[in-house]
PDB file of N, CA and C in Angstrom:
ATOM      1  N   UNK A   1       4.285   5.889  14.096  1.00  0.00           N
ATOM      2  CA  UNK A   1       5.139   5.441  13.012  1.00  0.00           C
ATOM      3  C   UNK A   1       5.867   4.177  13.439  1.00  0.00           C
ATOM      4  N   UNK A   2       5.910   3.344  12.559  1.00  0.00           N
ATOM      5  CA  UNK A   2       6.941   2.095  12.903  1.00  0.00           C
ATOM      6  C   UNK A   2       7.861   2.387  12.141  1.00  0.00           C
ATOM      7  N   UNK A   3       8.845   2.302  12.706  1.00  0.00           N
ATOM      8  CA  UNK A   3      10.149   2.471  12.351  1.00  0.00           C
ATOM      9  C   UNK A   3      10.741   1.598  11.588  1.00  0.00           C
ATOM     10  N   UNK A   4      10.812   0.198  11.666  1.00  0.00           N
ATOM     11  CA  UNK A   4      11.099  -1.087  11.292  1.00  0.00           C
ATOM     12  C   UNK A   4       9.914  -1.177   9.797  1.00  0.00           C
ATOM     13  N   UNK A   5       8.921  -0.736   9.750  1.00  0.00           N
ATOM     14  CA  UNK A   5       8.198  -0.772   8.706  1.00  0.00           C
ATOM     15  C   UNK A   5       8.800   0.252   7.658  1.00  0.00           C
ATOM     16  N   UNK A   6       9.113   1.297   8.083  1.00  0.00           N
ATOM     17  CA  UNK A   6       9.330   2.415   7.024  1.00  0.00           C
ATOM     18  C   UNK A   6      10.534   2.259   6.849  1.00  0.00           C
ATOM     19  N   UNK A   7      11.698   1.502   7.174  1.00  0.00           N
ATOM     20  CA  UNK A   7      13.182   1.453   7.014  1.00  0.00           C
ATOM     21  C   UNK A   7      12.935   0.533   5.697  1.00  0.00           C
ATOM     22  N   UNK A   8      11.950  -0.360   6.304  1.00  0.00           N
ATOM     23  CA  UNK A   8      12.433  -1.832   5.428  1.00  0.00           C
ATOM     24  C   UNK A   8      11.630  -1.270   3.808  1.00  0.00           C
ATOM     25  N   UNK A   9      10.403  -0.965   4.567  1.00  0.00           N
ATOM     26  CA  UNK A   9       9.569  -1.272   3.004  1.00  0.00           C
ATOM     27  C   UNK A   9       8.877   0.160   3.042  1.00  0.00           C
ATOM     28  N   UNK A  10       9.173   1.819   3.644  1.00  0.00           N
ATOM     29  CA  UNK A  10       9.005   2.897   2.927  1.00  0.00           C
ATOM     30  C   UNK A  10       8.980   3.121   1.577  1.00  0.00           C
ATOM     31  N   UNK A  11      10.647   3.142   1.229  1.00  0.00           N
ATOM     32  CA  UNK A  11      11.124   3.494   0.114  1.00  0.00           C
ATOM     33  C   UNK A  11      10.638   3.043  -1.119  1.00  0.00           C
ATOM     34  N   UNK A  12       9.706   1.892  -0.910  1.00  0.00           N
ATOM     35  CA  UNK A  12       9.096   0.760  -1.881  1.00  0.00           C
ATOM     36  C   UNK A  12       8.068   0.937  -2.232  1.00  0.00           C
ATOM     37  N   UNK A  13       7.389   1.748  -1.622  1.00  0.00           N
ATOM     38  CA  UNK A  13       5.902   1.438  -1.593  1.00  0.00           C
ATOM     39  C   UNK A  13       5.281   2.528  -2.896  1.00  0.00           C
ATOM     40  N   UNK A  14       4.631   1.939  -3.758  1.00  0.00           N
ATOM     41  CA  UNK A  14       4.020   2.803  -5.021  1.00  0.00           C
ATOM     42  C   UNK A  14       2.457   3.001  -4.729  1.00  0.00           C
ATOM     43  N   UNK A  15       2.243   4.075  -4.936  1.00  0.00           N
ATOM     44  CA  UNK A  15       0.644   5.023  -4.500  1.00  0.00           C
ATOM     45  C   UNK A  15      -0.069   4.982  -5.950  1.00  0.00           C
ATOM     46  N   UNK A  16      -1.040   4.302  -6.156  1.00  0.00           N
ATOM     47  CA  UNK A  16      -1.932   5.001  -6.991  1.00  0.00           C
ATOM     48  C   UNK A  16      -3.196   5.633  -6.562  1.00  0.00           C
ATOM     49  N   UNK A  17      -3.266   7.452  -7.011  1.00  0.00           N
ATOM     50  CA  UNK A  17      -4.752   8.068  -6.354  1.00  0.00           C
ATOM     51  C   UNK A  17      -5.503   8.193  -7.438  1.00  0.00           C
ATOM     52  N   UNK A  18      -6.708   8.330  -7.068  1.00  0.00           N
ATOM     53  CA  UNK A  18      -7.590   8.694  -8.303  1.00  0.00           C
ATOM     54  C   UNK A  18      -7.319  10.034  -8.819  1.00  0.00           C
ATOM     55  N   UNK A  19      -7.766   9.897  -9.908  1.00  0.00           N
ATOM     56  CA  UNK A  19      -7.950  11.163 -10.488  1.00  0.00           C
ATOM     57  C   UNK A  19      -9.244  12.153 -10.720  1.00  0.00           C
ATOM     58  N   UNK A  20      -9.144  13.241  -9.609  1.00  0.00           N
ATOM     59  CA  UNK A  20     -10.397  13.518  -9.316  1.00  0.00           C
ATOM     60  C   UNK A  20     -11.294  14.243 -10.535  1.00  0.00           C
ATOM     61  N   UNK A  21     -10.635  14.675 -11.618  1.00  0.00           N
ATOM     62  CA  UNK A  21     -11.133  15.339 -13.027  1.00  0.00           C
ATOM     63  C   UNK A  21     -11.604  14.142 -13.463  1.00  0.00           C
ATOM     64  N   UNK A  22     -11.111  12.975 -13.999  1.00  0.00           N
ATOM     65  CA  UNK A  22     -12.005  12.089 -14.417  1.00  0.00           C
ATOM     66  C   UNK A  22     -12.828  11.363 -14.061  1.00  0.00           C
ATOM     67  N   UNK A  23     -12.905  11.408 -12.572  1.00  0.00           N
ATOM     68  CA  UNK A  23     -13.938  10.507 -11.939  1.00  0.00           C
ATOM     69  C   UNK A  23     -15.732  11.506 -12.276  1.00  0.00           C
ATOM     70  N   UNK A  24     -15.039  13.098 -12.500  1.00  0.00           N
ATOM     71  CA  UNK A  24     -16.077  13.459 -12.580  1.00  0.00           C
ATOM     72  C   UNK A  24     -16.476  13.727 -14.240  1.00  0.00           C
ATOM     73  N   UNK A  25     -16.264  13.063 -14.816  1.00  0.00           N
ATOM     74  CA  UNK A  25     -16.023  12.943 -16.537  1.00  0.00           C
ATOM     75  C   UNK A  25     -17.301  12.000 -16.180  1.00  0.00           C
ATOM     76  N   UNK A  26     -17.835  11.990 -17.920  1.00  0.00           N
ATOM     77  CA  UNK A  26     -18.905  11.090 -18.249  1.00  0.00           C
ATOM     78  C   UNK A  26     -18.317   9.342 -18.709  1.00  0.00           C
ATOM     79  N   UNK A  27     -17.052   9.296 -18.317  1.00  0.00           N
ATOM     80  CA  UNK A  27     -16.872   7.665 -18.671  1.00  0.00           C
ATOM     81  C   UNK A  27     -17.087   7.377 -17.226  1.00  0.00           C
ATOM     82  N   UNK A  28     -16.607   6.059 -17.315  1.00  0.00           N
ATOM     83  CA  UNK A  28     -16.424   5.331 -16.144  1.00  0.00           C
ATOM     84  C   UNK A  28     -15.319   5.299 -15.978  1.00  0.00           C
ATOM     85  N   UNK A  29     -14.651   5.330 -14.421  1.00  0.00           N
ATOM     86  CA  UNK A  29     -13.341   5.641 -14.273  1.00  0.00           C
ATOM     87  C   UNK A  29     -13.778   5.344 -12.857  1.00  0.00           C
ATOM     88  N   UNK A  30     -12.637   3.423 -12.787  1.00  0.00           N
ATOM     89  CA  UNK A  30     -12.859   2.701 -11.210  1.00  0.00           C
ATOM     90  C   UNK A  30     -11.832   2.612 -10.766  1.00  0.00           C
ATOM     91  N   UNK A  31     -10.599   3.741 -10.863  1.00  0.00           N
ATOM     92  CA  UNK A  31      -9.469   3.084 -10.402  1.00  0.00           C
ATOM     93  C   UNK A  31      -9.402   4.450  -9.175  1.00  0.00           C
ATOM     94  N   UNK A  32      -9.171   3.590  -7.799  1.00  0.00           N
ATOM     95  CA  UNK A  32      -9.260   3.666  -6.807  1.00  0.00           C
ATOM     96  C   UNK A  32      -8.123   3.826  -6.098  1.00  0.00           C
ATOM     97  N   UNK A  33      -7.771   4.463  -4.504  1.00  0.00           N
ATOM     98  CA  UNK A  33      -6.751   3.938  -3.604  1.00  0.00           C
ATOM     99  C   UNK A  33      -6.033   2.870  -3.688  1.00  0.00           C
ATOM    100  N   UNK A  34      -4.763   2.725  -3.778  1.00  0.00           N
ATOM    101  CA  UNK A  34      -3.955   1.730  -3.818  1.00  0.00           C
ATOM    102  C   UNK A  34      -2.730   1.863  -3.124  1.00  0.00           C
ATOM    103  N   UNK A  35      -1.842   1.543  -2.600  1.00  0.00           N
ATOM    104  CA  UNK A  35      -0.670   1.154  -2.222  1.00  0.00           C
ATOM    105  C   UNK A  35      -0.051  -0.107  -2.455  1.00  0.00           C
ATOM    106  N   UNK A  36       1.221  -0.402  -3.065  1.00  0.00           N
ATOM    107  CA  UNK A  36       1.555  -1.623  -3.459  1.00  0.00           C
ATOM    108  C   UNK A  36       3.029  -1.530  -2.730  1.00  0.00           C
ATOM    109  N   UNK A  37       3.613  -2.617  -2.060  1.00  0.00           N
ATOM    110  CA  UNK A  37       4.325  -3.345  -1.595  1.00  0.00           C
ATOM    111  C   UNK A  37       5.267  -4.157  -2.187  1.00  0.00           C
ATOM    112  N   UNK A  38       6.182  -3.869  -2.549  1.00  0.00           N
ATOM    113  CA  UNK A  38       6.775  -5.208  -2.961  1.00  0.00           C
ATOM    114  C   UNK A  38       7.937  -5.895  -2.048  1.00  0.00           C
ATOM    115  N   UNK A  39       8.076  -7.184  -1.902  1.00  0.00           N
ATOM    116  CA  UNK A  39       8.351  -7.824  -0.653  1.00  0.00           C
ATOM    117  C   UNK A  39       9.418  -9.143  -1.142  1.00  0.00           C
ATOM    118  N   UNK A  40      10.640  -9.079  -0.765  1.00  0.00           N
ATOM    119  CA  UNK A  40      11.509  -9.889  -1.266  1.00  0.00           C
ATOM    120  C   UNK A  40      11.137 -11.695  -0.232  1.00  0.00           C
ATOM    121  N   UNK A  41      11.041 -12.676  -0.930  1.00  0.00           N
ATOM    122  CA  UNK A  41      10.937 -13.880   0.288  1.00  0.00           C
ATOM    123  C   UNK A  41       9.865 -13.991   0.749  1.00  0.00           C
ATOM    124  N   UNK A  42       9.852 -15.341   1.173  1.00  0.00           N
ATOM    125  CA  UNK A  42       8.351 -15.758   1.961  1.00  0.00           C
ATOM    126  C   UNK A  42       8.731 -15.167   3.328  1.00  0.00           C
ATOM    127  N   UNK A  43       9.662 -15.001   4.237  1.00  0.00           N
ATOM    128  CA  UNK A  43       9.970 -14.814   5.404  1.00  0.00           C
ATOM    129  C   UNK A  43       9.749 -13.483   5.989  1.00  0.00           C
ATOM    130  N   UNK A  44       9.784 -12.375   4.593  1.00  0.00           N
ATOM    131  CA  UNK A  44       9.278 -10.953   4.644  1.00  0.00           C
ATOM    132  C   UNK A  44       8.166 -10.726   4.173  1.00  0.00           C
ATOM    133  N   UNK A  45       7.643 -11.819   3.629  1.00  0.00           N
ATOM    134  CA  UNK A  45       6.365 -11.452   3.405  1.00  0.00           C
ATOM    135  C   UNK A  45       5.678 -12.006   4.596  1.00  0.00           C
ATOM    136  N   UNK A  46       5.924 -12.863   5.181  1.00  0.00           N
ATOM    137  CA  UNK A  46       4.763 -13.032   6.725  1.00  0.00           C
ATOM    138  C   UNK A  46       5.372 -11.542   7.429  1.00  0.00           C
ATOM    139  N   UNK A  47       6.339 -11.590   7.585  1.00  0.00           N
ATOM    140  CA  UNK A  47       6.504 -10.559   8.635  1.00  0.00           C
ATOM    141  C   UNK A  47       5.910  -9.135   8.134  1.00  0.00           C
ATOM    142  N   UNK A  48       5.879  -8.836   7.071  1.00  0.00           N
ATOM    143  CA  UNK A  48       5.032  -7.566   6.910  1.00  0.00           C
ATOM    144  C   UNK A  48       3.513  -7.968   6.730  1.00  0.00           C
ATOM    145  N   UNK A  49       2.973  -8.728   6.567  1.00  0.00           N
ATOM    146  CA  UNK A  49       1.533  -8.725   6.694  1.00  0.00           C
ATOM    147  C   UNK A  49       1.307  -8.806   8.203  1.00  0.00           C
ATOM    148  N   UNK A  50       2.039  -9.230   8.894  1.00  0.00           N
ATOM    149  CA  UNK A  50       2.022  -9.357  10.758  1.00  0.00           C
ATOM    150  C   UNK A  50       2.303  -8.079  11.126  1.00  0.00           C
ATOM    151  N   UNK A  51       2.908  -7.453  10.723  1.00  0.00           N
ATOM    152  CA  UNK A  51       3.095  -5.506  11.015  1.00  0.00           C
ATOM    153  C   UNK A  51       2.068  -5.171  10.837  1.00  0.00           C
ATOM    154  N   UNK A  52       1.269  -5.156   9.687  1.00  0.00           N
ATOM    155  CA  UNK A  52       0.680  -4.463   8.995  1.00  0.00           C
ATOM    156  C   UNK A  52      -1.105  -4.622   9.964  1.00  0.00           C
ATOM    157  N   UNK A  53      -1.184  -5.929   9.894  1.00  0.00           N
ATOM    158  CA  UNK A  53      -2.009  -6.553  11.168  1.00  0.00           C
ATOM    159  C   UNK A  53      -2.225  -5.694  12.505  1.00  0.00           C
ATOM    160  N   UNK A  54      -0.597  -5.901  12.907  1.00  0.00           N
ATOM    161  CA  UNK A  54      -0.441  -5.520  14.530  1.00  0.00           C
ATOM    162  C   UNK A  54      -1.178  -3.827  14.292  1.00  0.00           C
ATOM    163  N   UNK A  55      -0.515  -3.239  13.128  1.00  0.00           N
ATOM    164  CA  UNK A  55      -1.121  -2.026  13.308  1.00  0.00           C
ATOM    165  C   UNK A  55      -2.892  -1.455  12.460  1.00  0.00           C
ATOM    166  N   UNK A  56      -3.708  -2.850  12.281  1.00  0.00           N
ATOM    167  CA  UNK A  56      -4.862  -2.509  11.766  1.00  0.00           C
ATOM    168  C   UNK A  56      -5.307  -2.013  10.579  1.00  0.00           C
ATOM    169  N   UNK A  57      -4.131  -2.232  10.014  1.00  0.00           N
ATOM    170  CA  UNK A  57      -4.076  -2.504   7.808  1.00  0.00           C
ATOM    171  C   UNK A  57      -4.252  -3.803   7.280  1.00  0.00           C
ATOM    172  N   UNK A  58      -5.274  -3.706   6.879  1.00  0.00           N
ATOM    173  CA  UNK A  58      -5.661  -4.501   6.007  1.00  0.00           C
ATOM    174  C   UNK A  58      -5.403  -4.841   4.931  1.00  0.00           C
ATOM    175  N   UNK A  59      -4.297  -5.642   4.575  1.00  0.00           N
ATOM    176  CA  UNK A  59      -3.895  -6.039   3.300  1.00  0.00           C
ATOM    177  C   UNK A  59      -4.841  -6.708   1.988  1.00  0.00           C
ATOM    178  N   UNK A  60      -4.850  -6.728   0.731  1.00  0.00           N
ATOM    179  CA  UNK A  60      -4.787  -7.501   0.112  1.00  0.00           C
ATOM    180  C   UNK A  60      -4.715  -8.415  -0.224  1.00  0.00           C
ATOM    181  N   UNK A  61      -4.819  -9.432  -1.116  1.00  0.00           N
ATOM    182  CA  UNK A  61      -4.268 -10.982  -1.710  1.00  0.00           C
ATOM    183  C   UNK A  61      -2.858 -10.799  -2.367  1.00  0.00           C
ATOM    184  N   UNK A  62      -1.913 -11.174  -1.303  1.00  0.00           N
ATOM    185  CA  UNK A  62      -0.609 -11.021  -2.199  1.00  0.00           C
ATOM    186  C   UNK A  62      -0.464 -11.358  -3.757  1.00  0.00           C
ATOM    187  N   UNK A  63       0.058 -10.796  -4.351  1.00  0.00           N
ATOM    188  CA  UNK A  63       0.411 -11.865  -6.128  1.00  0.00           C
ATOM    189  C   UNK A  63       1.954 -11.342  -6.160  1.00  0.00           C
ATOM    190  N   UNK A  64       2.047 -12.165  -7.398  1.00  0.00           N
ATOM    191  CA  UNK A  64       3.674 -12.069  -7.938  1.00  0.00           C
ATOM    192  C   UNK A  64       3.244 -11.592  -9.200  1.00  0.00           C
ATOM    193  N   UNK A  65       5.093 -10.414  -9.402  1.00  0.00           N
ATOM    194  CA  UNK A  65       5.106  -9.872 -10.577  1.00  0.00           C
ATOM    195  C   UNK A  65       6.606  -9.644 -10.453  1.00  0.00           C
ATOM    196  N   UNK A  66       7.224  -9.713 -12.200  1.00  0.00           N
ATOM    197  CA  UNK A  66       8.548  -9.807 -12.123  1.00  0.00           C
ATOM    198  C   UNK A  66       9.771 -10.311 -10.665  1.00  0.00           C
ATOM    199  N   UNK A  67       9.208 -11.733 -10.709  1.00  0.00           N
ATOM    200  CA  UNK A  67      10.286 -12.522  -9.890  1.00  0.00           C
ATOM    201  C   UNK A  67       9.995 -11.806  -8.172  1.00  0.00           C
ATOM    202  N   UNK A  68       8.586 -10.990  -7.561  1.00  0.00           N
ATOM    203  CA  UNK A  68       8.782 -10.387  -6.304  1.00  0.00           C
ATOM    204  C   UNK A  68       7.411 -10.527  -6.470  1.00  0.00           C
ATOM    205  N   UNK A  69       6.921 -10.395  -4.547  1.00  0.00           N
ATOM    206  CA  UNK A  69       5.889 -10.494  -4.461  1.00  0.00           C
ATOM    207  C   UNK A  69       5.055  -9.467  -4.010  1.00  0.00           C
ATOM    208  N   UNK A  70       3.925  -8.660  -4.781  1.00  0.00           N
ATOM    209  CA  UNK A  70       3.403  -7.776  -4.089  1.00  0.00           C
ATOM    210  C   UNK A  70       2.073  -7.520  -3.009  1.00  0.00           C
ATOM    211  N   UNK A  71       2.010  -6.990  -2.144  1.00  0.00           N
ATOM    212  CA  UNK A  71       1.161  -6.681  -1.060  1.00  0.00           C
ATOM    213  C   UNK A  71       0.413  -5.569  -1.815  1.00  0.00           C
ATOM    214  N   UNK A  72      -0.989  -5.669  -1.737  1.00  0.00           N
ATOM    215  CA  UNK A  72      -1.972  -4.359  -2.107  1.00  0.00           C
ATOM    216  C   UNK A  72      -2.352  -4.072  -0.832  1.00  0.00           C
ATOM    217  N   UNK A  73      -2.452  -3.041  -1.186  1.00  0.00           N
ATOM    218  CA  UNK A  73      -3.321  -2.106   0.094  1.00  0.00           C
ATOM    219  C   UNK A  73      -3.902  -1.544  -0.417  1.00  0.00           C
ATOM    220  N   UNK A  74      -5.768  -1.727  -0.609  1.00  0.00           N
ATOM    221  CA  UNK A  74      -6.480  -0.682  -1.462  1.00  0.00           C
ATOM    222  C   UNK A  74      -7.538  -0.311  -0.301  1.00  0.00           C
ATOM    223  N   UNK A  75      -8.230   1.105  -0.469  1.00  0.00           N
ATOM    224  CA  UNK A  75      -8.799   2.035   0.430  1.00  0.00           C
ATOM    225  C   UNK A  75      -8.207   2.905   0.648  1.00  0.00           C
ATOM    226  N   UNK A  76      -9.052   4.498   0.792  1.00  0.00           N
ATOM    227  CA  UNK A  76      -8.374   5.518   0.891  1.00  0.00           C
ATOM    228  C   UNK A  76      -7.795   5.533   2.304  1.00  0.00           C
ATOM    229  N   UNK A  77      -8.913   4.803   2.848  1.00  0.00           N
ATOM    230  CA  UNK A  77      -8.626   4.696   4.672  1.00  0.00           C
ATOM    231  C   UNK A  77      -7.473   4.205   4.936  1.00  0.00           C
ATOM    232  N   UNK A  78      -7.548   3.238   4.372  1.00  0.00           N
ATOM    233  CA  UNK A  78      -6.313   2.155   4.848  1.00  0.00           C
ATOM    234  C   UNK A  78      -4.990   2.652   4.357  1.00  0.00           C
ATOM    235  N   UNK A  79      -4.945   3.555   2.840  1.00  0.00           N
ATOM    236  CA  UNK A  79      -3.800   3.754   2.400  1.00  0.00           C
ATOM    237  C   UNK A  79      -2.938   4.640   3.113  1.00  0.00           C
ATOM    238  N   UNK A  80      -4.170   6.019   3.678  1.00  0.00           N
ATOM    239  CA  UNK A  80      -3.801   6.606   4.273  1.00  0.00           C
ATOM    240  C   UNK A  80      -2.883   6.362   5.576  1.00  0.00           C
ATOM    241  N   UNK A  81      -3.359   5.859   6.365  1.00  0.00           N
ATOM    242  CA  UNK A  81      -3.137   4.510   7.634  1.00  0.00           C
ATOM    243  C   UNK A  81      -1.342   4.186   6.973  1.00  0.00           C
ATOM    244  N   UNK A  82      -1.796   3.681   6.380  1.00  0.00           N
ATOM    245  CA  UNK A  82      -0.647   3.402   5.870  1.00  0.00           C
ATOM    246  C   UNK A  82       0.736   4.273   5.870  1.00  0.00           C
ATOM    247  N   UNK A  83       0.253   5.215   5.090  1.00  0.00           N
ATOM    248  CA  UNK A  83       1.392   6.271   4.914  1.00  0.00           C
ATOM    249  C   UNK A  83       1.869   6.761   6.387  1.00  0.00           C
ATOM    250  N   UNK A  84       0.785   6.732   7.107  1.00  0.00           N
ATOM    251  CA  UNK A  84       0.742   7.269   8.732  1.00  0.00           C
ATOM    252  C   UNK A  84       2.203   6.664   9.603  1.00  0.00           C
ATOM    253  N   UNK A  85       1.865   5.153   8.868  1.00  0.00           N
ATOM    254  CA  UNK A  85       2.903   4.300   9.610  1.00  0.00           C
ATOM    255  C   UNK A  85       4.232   4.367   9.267  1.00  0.00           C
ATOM    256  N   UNK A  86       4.009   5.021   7.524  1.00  0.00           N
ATOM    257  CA  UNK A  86       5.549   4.774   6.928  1.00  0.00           C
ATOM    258  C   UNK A  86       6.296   6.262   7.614  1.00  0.00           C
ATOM    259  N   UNK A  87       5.826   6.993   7.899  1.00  0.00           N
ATOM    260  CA  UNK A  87       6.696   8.271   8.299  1.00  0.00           C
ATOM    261  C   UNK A  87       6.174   9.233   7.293  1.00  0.00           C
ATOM    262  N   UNK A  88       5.281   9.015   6.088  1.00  0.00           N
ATOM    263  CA  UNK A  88       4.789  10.001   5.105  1.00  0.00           C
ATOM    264  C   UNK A  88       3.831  10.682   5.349  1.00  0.00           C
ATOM    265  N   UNK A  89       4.663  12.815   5.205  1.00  0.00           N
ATOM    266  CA  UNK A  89       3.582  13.622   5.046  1.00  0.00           C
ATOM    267  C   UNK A  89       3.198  13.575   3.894  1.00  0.00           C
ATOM    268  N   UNK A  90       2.223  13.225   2.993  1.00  0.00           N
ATOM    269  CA  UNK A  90       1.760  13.635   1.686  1.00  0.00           C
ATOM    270  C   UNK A  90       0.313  14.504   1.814  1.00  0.00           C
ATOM    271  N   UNK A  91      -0.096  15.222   0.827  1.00  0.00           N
ATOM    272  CA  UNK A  91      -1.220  15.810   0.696  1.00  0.00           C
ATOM    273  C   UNK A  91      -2.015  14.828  -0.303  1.00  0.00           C
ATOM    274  N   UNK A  92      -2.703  13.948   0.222  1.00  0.00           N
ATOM    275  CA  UNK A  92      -3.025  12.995  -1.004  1.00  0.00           C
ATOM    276  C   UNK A  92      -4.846  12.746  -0.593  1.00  0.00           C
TER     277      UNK A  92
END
């Protein structure tokens, strides 16, 4: 766990999982692992993609939404990874 990761940007971080009933439905249904980030400043945003690095997460293409910038993290692997680092037990 990084400590410095889960203080700053735990509390922030929004999960989308699939939904395993509709993936097995006859539509199409592509929405996947996600973790999103949102990251105040250019100065926190290098420094969490350099965490995220040091510990072998693979980020996304940052974008902006409402005035902040967000970090994706998509893969179940990686999201997971993820949560690993923030201090989160989830059953996901």
């Amino acid at each position: 766990m990084d400590r410095v990761l889960a203080r700053e940007y735990g509390y922030r971080v929004t999960l989308r999982v699939p939904d395993v009933a509709r993936r097995k439905s006859d539509r199409a249904y592509k929405k996947g692992w996600e973790a999103r980030i949102p990251v105040d400043g250019v100065e926190n945003l290098s420094d969490l993609l350099q965490r995220l690095t040091k510990h072998g997460v693979s980020a996304g293409k940052p974008y902006t939404k409402s005035n902040q910038t967000i970090v994706p993290v998509y893969g179940k692997a990686r999201v997971q990874k993820l949560l690993r680092l923030l201090g989160v037990e989830a059953e996901v």
